[in-house]
Protein backbone atom coordinates (compact mmCIF):
# COMPACT_ATOMS: atom_id res chain seq x y z
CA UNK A 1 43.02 91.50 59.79
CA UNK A 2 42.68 95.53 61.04
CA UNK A 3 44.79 97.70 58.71
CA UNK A 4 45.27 99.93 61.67
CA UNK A 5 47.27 96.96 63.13
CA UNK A 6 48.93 95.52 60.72
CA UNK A 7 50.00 98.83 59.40
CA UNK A 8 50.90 99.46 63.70
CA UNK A 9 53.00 96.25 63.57
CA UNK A 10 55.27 96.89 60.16
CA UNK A 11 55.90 100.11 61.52
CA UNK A 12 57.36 99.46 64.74
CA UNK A 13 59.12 96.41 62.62
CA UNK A 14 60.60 99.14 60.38
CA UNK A 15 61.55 101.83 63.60
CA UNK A 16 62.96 99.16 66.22
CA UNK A 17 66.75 98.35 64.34
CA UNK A 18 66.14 102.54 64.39
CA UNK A 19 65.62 102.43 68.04
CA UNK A 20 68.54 99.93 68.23
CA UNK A 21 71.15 101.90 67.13
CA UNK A 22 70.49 105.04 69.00
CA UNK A 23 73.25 106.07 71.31
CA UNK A 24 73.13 105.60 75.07
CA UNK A 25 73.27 109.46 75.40
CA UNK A 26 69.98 109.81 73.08
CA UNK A 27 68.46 107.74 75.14
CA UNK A 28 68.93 108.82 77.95
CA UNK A 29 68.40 111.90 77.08
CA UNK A 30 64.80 110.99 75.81
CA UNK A 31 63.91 109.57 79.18
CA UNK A 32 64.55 112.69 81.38
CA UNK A 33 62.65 114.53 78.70
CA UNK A 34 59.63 111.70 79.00
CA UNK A 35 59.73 112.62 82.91
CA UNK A 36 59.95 116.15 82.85
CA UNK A 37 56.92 116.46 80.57
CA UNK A 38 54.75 113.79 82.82
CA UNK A 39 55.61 116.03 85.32
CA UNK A 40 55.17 119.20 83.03
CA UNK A 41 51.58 117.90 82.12
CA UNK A 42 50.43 116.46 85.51
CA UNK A 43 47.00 118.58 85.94
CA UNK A 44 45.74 117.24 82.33
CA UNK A 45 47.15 113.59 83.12
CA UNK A 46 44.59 113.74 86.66
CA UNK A 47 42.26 115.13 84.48
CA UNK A 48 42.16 112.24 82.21
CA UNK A 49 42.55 109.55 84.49
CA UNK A 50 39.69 111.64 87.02
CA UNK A 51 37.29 110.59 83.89
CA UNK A 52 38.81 107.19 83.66
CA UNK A 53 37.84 106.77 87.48
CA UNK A 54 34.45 108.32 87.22
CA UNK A 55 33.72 106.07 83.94
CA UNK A 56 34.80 102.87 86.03
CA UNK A 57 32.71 103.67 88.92
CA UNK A 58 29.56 103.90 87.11
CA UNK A 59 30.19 100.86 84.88
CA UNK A 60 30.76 99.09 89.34
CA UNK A 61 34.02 97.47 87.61
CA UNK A 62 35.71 95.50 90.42
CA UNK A 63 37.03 97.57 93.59
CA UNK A 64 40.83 95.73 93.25
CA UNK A 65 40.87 97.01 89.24
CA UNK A 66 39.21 100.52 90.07
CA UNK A 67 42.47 100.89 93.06
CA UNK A 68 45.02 99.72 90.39
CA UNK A 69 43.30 102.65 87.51
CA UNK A 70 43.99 105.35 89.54
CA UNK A 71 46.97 107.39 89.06
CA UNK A 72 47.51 110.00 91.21
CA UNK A 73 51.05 112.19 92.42
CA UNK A 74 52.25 109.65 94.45
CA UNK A 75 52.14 107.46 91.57
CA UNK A 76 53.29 110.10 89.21
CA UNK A 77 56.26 110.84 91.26
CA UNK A 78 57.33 107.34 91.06
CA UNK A 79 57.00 106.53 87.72
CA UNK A 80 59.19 109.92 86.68
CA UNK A 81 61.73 108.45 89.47
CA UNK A 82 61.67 105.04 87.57
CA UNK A 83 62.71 106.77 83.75
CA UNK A 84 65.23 109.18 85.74
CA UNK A 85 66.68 106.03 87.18
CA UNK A 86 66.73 104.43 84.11
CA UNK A 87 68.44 107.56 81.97
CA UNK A 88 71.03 107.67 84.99
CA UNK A 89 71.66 103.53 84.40
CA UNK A 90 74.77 102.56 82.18
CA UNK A 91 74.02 101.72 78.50
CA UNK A 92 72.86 98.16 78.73
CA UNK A 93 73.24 97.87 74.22
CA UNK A 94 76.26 96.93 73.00
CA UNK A 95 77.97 95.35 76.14
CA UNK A 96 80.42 92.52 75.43
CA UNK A 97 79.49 89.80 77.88
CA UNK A 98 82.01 87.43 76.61
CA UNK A 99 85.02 87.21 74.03
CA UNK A 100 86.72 83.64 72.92
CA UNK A 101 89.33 82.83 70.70
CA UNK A 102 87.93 80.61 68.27
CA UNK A 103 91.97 80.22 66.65
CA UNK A 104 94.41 82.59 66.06
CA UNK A 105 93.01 85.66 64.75
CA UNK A 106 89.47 84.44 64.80
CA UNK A 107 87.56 86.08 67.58
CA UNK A 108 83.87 85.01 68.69
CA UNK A 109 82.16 87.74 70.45
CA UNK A 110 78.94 88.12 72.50
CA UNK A 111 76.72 91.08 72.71
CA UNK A 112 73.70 92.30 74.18
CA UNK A 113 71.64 93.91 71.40
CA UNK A 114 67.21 94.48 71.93
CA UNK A 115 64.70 91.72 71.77
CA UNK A 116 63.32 93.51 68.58
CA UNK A 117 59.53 94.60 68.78
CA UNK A 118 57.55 94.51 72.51
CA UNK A 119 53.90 93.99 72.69
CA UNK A 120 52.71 94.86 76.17
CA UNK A 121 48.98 93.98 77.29
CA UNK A 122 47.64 95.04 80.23
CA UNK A 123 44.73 95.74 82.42
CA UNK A 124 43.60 98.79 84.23
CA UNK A 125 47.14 100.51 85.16
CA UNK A 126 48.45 103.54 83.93
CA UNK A 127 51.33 103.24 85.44
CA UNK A 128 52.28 100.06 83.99
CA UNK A 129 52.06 102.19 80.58
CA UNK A 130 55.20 104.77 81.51
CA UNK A 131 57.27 101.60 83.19
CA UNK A 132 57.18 99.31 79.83
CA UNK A 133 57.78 102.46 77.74
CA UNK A 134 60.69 103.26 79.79
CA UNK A 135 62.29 100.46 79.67
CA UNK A 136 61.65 99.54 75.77
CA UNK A 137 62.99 102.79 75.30
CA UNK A 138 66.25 102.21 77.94
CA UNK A 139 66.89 98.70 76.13
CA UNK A 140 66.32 99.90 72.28
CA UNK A 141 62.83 97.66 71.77
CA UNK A 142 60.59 99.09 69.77
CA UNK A 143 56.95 98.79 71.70
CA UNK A 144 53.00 98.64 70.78
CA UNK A 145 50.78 99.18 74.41
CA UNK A 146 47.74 97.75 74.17
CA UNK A 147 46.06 99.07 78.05
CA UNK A 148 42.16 98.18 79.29
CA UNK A 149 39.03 100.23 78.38
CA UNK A 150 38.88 101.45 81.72
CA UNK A 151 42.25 103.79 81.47
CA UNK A 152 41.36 104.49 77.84
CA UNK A 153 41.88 108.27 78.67
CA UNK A 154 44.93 107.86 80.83
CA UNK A 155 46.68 105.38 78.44
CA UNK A 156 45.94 107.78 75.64
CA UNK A 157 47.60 111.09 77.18
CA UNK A 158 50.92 109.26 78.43
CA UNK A 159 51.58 107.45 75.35
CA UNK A 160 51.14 110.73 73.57
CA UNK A 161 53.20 112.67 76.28
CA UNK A 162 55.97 109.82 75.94
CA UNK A 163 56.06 109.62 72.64
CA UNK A 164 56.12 112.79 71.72
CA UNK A 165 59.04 113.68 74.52
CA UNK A 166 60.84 110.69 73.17
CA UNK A 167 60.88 112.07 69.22
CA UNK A 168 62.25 115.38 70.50
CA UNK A 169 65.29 114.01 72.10
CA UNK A 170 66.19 111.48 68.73
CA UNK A 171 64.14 108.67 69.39
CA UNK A 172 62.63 107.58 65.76
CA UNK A 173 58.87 108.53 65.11
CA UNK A 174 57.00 105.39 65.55
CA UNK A 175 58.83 104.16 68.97
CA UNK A 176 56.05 103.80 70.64
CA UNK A 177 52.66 102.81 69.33
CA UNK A 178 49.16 102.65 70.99
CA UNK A 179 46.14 100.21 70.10
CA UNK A 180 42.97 100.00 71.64
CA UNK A 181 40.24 97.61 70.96
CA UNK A 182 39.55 93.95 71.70
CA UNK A 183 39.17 93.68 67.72
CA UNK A 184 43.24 95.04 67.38
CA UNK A 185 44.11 92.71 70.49
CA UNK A 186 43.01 89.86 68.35
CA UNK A 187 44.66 91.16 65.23
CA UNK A 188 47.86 91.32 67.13
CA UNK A 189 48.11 88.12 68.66
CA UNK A 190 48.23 87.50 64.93
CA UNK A 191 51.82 89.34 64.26
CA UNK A 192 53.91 87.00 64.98
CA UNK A 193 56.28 88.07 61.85
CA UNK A 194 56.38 91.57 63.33
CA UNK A 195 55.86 91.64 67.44
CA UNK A 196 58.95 89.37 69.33
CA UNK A 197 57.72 88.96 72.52
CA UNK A 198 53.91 89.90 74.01
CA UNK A 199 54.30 90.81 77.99
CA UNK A 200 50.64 90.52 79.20
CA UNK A 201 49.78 92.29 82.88
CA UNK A 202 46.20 91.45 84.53
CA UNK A 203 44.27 88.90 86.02
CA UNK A 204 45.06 85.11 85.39
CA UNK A 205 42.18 84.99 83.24
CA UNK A 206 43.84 87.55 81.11
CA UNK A 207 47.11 85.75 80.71
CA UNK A 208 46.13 82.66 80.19
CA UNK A 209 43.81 84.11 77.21
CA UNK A 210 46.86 85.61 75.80
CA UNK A 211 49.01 82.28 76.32
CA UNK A 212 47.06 80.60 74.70
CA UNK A 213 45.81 82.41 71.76
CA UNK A 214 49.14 83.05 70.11
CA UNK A 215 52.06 81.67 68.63
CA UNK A 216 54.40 84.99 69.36
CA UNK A 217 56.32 84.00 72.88
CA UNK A 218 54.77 85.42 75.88
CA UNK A 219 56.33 86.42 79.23
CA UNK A 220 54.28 86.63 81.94
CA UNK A 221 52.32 85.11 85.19
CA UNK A 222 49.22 83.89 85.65
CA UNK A 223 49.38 84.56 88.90
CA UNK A 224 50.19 86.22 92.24
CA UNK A 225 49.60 83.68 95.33
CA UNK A 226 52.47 84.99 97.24
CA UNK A 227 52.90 83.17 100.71
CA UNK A 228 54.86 84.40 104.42
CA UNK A 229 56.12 81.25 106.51
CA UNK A 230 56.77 82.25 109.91
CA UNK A 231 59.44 79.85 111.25
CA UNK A 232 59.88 78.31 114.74
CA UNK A 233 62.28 80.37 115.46
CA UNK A 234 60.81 83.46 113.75
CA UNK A 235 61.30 86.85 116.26
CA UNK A 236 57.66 87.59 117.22
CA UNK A 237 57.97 91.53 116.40
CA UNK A 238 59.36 90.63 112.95
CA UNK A 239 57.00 88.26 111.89
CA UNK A 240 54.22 90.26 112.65
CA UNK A 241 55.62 93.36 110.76
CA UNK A 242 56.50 91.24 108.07
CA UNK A 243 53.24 89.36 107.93
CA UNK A 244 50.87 92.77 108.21
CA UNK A 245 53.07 94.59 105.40
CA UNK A 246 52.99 91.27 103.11
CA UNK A 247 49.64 91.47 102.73
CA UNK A 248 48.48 95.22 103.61
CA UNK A 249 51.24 97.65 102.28
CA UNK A 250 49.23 97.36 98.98
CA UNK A 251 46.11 95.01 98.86
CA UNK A 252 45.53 94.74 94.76
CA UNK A 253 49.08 93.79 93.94
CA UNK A 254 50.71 90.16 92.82
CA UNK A 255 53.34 90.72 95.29
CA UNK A 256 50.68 90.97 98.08
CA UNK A 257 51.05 87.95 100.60
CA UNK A 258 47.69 85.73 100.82
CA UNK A 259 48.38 83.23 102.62
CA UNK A 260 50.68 83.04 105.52
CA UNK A 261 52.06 79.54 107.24
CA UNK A 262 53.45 79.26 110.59
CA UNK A 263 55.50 76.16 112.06
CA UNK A 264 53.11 74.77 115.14
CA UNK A 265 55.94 75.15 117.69
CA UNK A 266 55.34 79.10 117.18
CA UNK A 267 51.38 79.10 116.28
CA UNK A 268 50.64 79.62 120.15
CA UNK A 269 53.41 82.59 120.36
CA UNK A 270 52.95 84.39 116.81
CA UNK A 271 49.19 83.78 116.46
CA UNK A 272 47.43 86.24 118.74
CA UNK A 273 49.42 89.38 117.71
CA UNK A 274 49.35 88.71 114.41
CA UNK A 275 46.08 88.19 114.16
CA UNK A 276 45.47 91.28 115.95
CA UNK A 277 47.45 93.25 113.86
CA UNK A 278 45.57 92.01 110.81
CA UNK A 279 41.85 92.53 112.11
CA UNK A 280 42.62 95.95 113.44
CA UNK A 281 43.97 96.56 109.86
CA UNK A 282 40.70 95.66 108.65
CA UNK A 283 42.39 91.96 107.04
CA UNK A 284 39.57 88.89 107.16
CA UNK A 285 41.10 86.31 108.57
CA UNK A 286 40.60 82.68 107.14
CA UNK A 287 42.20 80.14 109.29
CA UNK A 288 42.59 76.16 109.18
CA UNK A 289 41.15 74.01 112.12
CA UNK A 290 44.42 74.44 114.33
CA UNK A 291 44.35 77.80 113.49
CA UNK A 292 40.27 78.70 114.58
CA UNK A 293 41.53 76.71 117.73
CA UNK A 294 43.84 79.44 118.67
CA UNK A 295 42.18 82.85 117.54
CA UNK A 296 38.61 83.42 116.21
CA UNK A 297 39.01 83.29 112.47
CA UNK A 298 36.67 82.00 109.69
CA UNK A 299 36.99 78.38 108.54
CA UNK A 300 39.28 78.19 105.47
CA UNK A 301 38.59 75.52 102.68
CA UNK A 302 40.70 73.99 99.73
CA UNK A 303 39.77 76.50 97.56
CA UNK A 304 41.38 79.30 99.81
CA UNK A 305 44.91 77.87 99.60
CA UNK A 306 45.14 78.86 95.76
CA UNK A 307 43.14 82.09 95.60
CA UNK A 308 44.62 85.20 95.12
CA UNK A 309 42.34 87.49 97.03
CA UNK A 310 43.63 91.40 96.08
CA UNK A 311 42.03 92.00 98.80
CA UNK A 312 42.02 92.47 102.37
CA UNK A 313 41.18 88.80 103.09
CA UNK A 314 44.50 86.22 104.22
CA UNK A 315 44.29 82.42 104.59
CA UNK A 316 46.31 81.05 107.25
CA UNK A 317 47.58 77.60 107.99
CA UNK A 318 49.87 75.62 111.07
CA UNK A 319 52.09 73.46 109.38
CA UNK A 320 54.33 71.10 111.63
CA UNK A 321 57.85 71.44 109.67
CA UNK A 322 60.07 73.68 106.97
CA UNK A 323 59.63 71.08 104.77
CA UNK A 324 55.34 70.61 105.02
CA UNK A 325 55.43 74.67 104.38
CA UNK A 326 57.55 74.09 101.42
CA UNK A 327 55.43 71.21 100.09
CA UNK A 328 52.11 74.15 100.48
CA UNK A 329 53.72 76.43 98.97
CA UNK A 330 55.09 74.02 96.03
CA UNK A 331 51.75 72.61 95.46
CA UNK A 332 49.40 75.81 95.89
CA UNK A 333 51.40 78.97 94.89
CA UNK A 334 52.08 80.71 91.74
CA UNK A 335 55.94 80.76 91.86
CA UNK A 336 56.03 84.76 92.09
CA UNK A 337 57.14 85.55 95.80
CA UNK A 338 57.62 83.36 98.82
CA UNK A 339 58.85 84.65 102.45
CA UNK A 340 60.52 82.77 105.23
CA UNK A 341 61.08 84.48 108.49
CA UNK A 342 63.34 83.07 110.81
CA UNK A 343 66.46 83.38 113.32
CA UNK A 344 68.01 80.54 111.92
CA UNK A 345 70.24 80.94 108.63
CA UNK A 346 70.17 76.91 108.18
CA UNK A 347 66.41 76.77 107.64
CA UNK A 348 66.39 80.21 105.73
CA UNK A 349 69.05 78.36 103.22
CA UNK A 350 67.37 75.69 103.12
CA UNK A 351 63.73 77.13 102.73
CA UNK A 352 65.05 79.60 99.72
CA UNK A 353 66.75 76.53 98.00
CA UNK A 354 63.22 74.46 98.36
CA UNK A 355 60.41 76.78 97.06
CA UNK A 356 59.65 76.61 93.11
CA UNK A 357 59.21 80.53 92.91
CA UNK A 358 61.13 83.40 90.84
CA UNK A 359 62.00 85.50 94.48
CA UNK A 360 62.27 83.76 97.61
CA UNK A 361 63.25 86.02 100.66
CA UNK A 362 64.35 85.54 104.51
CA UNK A 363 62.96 88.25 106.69
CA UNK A 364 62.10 90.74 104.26
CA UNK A 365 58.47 91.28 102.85
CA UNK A 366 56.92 90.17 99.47
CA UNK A 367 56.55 93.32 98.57
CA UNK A 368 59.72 94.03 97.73
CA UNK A 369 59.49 91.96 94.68
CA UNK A 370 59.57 94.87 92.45
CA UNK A 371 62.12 95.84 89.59
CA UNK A 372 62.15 99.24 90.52
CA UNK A 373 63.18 98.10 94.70
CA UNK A 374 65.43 95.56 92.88
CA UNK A 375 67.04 99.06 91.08
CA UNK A 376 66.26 97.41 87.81
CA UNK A 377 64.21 100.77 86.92
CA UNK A 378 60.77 99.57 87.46
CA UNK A 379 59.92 96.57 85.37
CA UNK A 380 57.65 95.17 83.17
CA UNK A 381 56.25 92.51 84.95
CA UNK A 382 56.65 89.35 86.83
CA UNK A 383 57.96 86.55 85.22
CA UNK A 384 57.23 82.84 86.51
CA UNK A 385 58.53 81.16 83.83
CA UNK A 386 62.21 79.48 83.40
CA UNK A 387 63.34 80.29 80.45
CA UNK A 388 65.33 83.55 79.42
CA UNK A 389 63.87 85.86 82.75
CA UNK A 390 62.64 85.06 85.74
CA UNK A 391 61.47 87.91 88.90
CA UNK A 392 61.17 91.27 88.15
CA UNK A 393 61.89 92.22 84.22
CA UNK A 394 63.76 95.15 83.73
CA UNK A 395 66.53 95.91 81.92
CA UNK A 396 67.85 92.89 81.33
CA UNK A 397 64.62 90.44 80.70
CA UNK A 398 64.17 92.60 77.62
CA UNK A 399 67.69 92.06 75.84
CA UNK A 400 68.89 89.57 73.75
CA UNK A 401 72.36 88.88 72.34
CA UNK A 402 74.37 88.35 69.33
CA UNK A 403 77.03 86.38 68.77
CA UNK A 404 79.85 88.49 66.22
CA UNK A 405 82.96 86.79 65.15
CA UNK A 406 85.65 88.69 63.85
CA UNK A 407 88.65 86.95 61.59
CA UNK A 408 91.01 88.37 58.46
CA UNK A 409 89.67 85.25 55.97
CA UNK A 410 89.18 82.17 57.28
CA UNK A 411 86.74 79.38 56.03
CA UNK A 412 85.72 76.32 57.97
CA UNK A 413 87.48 73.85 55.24
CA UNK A 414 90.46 72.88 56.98
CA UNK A 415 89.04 72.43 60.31
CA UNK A 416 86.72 70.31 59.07
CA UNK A 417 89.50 68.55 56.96
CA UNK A 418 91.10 68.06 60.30
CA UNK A 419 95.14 70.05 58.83
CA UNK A 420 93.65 72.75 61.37
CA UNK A 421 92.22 72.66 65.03
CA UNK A 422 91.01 75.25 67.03
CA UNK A 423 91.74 76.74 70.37
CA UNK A 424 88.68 77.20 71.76
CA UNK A 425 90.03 79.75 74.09
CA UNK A 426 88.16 82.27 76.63
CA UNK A 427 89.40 85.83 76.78
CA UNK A 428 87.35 87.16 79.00
C-alpha cells in the first residue's frame, strides 16, 4: 500500500463532510476565483502543457491522444466558461426533492446531499482536470485526480492553480488532491473505505481495466461508437450537415459519429453529397457492398461496425428499414449517442424510443452530447450505464440524497402493535 495514497485517501475522507457543508455562496465564490486565476496564469499553463506536447511527440504517442493533450485558449476559454456557469447555477446541496407525512407530526424528508469522495481517472486531457474539479467543487464532493503521464505538467499546474484558488475563497485545504503514478493508481483502486465512486475517462482499454480491478463503484463508458441514421425521408441538406459535423466537428471525441446508416429508399439521393462532403473533408470512407455500388468507397468488414475510429475514417451502411438501423445500432454501438434524421416525427418517436443508448437525438448532431451544451456545466463524463446517471454527468450524476425525518417523540411500537396506522401522505 503507498503511504502517499493512503494518507491522499483519509484526507479527502476527513475534508469532504468539510466540503459538504460549505455554503452555496462559498462555493461559488471559489469557482469564479478558480477561473479568474486559470485565466490569470494562462502563459505558464501553455508553458506547461507546450512541454507536455513536446514530451508526447517524441515518445510518437498516438495522434488521437496527442489532439486530446493539448490545451490551448480556445480550450482555456471554455473551461473558465464551464466553472463561471457553474458558480452562476443555483445551489444544487440541500434541496428538498420530496416531503411526506409519515403521521401526524412525523415528517419524512428527502435531500440532495454529495456522493462523498470522487476519484477521477483519466487519460491525456487537461481539460477534463478543471471540468471534474468544478463540478466536485459545485456539488460538495471531495476529489483525488489521477491524469496520464503525458499531461503530467499540465495536470500538475491546474490542480495547483485550482486548489489553491479554491482554499482562498473557504473551500477546506485538502479539496482537491493530485496522484500520479501507475503504482498510486493501483493503491487506489484499493480505497474502497475512503473513495465513493471512481469516474474513469480514456480509451475502452482503460475503463475496462478500472472496472474490473476494483470493488469501489465506477461510472463510466467503455466506449464511444456513436452512429447518424439518415431516414427516408431525411432533407438532403440536413443530413449531410448533420452527417459531416457528427463525425468531423471534433475527430478524437466519444461523441464523434463513426458510423452512419441510411434507409435504401434515400441511399441513391443522400449518398453522393455526402460522400463528397466527407472526402473533401479529408474523412476515409468505408462503405458496405450497396454502398461501394453507389460511390467509390473502401470495402467495410465486421470489424468496422464496432470500432471507434477517433479518427477521420466513417463506416457506412444501407439498411432497408427504421427498425434494421435500430437492430445495428442495438447490436454494434456503445449506448453513448445515436442520431436519427428525418421529416417524419412518427419514425423520429419511434427511432428515439428503440435505440439502447444514454442520448438519442432527431436532427441534431452527436456532438451535442456534452454536459456543458446540455447547461449541466461541463461534465464529468459519459455514462452508459443504468443505474443512478445516465448521458452527460454534471451536477446532478454526482449527488446523492438523504432521507431526514422529523417528529416530537414517536417510536415505531404502536404501529407495529397495529393501535396506530400511518398516513402515508405526500406533501409535496
Amino acid at each position: 500500500m503507498s503511504e502517499t495514497v493512503q494518507t491522499v485517501t483519509e484526507r479527502s475522507r476527513h475534508v469532504a463532510p468539510v466540503l459538504a457543508a460549505c455554503s452555496g455562496e462559498t462555493i461559488s465564490t471559489a469557482l469564479n476565483a478558480m477561473a479568474d486565476s486559470l485565466q490569470q496564469h494562462a502563459p505558464e499553463i501553455f508553458a506547461a502543457n507546450n512541454e507536455d506536447i513536446l514530451r508526447s511527440q517524441e515518445e510518437q504517442i498516438d495522434l488521437p491522444l496527442l489532439k486530446r493533450l493539448k490545451f490551448d485558449q480556445p480550450k482555456l476559454d471554455g473551461v473558465t466558461d464551464g466553472l463561471r456557469q457553474l458558480a452562476a447555477m443555483e445551489n444544487p446541496l440541500g434541496k428538498i426533492q420530496s416531503v411526506r407525512e409519515l403521521d401526524a407530526g412525523l415528517i419524512l424528508e428527502r435531500v440532495s446531499c454529495p456522493i462523498g469522495v470522487i476519484g477521477m481517472i483519466f487519460e491525456s486531457r487537461p481539460d477534463a482536470l478543471v471540468q471534474i474539479a468544478g463540478l466536485c467543487a459545485k456539488s460538495g464532493n471531495a476529489v483525488i485526480l489521477k491524469g496520464g503521464r503525458e499531461a503530467m505538467e499540465s495536470n500538475r499546474i491546474l490542480s495547483r492553480l485550482l486548489h489553491d484558488a479554491g482554499t482562498s475563497a473557504g473551500l477546506p485545504d485538502g479539496w482537491l488532491a493530485l496522484i500520479e503514478t501507475r503504482e498510486d493508481v493501483q493503491a487506489l483502486l484499493t480505497r474502497h473505505d475512503d473513495i465513493d465512486l471512481l469516474i474513469p475517462r480514456g480509451s475502452n482499454e482503460f475503463v475496462q481495466y478500472i472496472m474490473h480491478n476494483t470493488t469501489i463503484p465506477v461510472l463510466g463508458h467503455a466506449d464511444g461508437i456513436c452512429h447518424v441514421y439518415l431516414d427516408k425521408d431525411a432533407e438532403t441538406g440536413m443530413a449531410v450537415d448533420i452527417s459531416l459535423d457528427s463525425k468531423t466537428q471534433y475527430l478524437a471525441v466519444c461523441n464523434a459519429a463513426e458510423t452512419l446508416l441510411i434507409h435504401r429508399e434515400a441511399a441513391a439521393r443522400l449518398l453522393p453529397p455526402l460522400h463528397e462532403a466527407l472526402s473533401s473533408s479529408g474523412v476515409e470512407v468505408r462503405g458496405c457492398e450497396k454502398t461501394r455500388a453507389l460511390v467509390p468507397a473502401l470495402p467495410a468488414t465486421e470489424e468496422d461496425w464496432a470500432s471507434e475510429y477517433l479518427d477521420a475514417i466513417i463506416s457506412v451502411r444501407i439498411v432497408d428499414s427504421l427498425e434494421q438501423a435500430v437492430e445495428h445500432i442495438n447490436t454494434y454501438g456503445s449506448g453513448h449517442t445515436d442520431a436519427i434524421v428525418t421529416s417524419n416525427q412518427a419514425a423520429a418517436e419511434l427511432f428515439m424510443r428503440s435505440v439502447d443508448t444514454a442520448n438519442a437525438f432527431w436532427n441534431a448532431s452527436t456532438r451535442f452530447a456534452d454536459g456543458y451544451r446540455y447547461g449541466l456545466g461541463a461534465e464529468v463524463g459519459i455514462s452508459t450505464g443504468k443505474i443512478h446517471a445516465r448521458g452527460p454527468v454534471g451536477i446532478e450524476g454526482l449527488m446523492i440524497y438523504q432521507w431526514r425525518l422529523r417528529g416530537n417523540g414517536q417510536i415505531v411500537a404502536p404501529y407495529a402493535a397495529g393501535s396506530k396506522r400511518f398516513t402515508h401522505r405526500d406533501i409535496t
